[in-house]
C-alpha atoms as a PDB file:
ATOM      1  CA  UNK A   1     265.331 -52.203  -3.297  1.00  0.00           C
ATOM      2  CA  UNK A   2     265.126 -49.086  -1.060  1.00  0.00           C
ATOM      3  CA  UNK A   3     264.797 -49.259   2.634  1.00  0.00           C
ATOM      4  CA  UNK A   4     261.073 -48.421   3.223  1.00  0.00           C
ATOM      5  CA  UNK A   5     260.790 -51.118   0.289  1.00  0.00           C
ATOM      6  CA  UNK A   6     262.460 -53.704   2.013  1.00  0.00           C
ATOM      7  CA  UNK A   7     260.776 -53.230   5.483  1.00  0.00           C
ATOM      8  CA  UNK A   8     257.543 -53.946   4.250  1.00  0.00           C
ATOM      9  CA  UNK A   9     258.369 -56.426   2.404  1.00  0.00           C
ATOM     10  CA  UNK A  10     259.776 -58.012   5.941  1.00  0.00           C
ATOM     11  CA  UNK A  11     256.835 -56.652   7.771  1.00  0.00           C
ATOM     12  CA  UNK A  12     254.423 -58.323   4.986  1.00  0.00           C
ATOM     13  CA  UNK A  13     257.172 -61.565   5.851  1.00  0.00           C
ATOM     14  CA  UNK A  14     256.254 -61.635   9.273  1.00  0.00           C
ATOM     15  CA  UNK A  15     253.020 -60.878   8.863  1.00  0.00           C
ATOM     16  CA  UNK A  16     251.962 -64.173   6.546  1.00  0.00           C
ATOM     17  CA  UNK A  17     254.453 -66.406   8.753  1.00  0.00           C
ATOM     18  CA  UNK A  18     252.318 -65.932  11.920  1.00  0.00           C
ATOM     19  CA  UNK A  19     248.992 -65.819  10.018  1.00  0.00           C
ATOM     20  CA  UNK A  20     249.490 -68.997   9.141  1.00  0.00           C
ATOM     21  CA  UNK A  21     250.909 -70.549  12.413  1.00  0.00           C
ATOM     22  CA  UNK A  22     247.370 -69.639  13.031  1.00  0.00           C
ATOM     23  CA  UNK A  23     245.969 -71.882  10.663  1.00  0.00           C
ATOM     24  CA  UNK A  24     248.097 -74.410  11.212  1.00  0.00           C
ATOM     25  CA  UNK A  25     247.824 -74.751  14.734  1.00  0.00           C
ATOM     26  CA  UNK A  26     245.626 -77.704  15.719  1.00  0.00           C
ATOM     27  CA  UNK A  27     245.607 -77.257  19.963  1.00  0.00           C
ATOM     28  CA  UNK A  28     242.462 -75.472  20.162  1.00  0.00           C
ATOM     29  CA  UNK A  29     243.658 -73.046  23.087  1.00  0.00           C
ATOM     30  CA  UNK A  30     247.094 -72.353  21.288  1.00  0.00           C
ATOM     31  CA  UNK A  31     245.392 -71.192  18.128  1.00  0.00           C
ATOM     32  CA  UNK A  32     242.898 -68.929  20.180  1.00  0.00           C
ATOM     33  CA  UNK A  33     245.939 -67.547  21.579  1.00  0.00           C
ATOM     34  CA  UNK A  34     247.564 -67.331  17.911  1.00  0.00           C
ATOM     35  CA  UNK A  35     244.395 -65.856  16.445  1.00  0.00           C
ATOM     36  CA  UNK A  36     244.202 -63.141  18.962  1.00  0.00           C
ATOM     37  CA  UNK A  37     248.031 -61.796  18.458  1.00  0.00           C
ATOM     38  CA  UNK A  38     247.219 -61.505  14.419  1.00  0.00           C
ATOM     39  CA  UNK A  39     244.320 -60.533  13.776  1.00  0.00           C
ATOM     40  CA  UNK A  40     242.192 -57.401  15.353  1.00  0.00           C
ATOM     41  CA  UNK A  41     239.587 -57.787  17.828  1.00  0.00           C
ATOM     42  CA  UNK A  42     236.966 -56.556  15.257  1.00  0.00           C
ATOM     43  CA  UNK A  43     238.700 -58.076  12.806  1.00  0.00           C
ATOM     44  CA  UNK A  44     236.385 -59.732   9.433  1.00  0.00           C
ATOM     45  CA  UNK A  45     237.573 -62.907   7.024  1.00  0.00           C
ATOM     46  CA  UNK A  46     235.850 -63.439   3.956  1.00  0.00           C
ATOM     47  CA  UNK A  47     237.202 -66.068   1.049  1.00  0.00           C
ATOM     48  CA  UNK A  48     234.729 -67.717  -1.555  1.00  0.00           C
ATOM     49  CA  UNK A  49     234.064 -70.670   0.618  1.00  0.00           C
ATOM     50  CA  UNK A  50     233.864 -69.010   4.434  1.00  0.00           C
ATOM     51  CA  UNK A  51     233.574 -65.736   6.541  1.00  0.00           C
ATOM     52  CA  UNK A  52     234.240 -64.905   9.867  1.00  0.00           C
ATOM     53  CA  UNK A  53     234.645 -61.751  11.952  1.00  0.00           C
ATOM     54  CA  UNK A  54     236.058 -61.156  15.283  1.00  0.00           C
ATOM     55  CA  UNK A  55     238.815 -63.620  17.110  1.00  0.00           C
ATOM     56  CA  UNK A  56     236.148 -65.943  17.733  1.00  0.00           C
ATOM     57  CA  UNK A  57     234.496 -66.446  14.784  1.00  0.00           C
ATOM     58  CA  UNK A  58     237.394 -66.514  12.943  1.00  0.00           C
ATOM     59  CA  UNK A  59     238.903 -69.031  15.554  1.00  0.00           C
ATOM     60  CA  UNK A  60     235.774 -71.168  14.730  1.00  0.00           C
ATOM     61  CA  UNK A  61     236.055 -70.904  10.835  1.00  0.00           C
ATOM     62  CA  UNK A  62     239.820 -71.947  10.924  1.00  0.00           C
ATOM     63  CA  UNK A  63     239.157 -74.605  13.473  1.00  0.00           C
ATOM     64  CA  UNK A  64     236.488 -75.786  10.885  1.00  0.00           C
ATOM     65  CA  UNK A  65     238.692 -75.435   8.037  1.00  0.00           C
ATOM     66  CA  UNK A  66     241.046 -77.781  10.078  1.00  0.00           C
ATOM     67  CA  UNK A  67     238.633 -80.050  10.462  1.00  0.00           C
ATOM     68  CA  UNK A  68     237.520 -80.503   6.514  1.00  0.00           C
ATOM     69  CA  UNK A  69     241.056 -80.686   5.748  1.00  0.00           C
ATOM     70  CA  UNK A  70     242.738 -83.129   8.523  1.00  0.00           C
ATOM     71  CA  UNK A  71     246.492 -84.163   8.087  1.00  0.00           C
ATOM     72  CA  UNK A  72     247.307 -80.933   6.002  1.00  0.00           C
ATOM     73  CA  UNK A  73     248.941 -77.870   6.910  1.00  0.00           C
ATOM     74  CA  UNK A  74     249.153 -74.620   5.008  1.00  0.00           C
ATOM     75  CA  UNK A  75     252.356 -73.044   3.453  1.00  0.00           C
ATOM     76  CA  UNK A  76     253.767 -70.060   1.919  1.00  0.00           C
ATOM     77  CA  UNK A  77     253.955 -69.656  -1.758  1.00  0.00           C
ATOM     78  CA  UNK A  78     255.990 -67.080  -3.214  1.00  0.00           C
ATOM     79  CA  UNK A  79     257.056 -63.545  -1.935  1.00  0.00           C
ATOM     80  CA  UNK A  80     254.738 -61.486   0.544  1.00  0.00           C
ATOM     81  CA  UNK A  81     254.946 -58.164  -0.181  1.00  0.00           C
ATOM     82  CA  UNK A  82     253.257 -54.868   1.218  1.00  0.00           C
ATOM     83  CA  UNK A  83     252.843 -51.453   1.009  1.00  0.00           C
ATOM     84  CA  UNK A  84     251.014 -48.683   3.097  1.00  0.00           C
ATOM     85  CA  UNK A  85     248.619 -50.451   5.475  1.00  0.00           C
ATOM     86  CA  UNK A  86     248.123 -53.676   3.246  1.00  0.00           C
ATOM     87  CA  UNK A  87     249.763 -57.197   2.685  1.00  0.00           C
ATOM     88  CA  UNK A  88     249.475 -59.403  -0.074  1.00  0.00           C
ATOM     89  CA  UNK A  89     250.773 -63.141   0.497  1.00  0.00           C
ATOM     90  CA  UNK A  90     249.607 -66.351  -1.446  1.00  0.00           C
ATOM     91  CA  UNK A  91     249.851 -69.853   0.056  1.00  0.00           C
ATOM     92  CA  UNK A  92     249.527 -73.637  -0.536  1.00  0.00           C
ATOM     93  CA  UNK A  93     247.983 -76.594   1.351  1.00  0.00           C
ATOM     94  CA  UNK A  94     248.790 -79.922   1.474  1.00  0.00           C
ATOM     95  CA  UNK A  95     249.171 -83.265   3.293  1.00  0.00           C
ATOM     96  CA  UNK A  96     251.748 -83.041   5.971  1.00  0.00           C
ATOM     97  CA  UNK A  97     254.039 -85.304   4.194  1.00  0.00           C
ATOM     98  CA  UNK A  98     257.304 -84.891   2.220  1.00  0.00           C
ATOM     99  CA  UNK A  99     256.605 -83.772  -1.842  1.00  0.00           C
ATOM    100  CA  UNK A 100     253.039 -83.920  -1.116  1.00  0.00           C
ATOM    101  CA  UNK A 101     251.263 -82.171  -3.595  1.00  0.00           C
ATOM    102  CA  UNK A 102     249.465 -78.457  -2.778  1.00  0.00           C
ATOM    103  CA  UNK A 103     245.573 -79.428  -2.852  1.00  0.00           C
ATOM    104  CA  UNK A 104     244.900 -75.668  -3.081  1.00  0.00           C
ATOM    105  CA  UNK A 105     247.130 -72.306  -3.577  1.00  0.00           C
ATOM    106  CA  UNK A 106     245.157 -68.978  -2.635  1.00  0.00           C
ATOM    107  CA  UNK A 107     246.520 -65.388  -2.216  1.00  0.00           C
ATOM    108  CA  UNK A 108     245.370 -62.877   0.164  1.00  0.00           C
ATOM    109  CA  UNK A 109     245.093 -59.646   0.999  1.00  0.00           C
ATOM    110  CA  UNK A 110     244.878 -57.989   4.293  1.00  0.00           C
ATOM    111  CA  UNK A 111     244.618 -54.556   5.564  1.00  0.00           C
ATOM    112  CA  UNK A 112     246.898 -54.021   8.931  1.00  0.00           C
ATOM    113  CA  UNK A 113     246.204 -51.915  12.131  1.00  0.00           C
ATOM    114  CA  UNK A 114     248.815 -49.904  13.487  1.00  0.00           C
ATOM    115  CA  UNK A 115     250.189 -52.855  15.737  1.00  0.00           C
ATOM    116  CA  UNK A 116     250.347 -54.954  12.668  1.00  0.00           C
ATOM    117  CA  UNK A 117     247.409 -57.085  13.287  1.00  0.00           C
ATOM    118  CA  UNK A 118     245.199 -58.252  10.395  1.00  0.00           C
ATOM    119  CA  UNK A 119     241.998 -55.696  10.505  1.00  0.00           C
ATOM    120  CA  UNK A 120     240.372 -57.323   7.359  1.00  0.00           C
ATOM    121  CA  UNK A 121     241.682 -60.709   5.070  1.00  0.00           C
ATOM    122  CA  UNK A 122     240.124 -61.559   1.587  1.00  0.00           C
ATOM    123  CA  UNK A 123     241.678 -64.550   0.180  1.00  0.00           C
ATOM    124  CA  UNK A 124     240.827 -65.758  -3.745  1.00  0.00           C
ATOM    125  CA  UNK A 125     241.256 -69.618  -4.375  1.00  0.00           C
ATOM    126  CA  UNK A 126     244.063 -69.365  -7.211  1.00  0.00           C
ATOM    127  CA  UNK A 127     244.116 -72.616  -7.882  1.00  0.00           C
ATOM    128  CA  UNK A 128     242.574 -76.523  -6.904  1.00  0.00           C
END
């Protein structure tokens, strides 16, 4: 693996690690906070089951998505890897209990701003 290689695959690392603390955070003003750090101010969501754009409304969808989905949290499946200006991560959710089965995996893909935030996230359902 050559050097530029391996730093995006560490940026594209430590990009899905704190985009989904985000999700996973359940205090309200902690995962404004969280929200704001990764993704853009005019940043857009869009998967096959939600949308949101800017911190707020994607705030709102995730705090949404918590609520549908109470008791699980949301992991990382698999490498993230990246090139150029985009990242490409896929995850899993499931109950926040030992062995507990994933009751989704998804991947996404995200374009990032110079600072590394997420400017715009598509995620595909891989698997329910």
């Amino acid at each position: 693996m050559n050097q530029a290689t391996h730093q995006a695959t560490h940026q594209a690392a430590r990009i899905a690690e704190a985009y989904l603390a985000a999700w996973n955070e359940r205090a309200p003003a902690a995962r404004r906070t969280k929200v704001a750090q990764v993704f853009a101010p005019d940043a857009s969501y869009l998967d096959p089951m939600m949308r949101g754009s800017g911190v707020d409304g994607i705030d709102a969808m995730i705090g949404a998505a918590q609520q549908q989905f109470p008791g699980c949290r949301f992991a990382l499946h698999g490498t993230p890897s990246g090139h150029n200006d985009v990242v490409r991560f896929s995850w899993s959710l499931a109950a926040d209990a030992p062995d507990a089965a994933p009751l989704a995996i998804g991947t996404d893909f995200a374009t990032v701003d110079a600072e590394g935030r997420l400017v715009r996230v598509t995620g595909f359902l891989d698997a329910a």
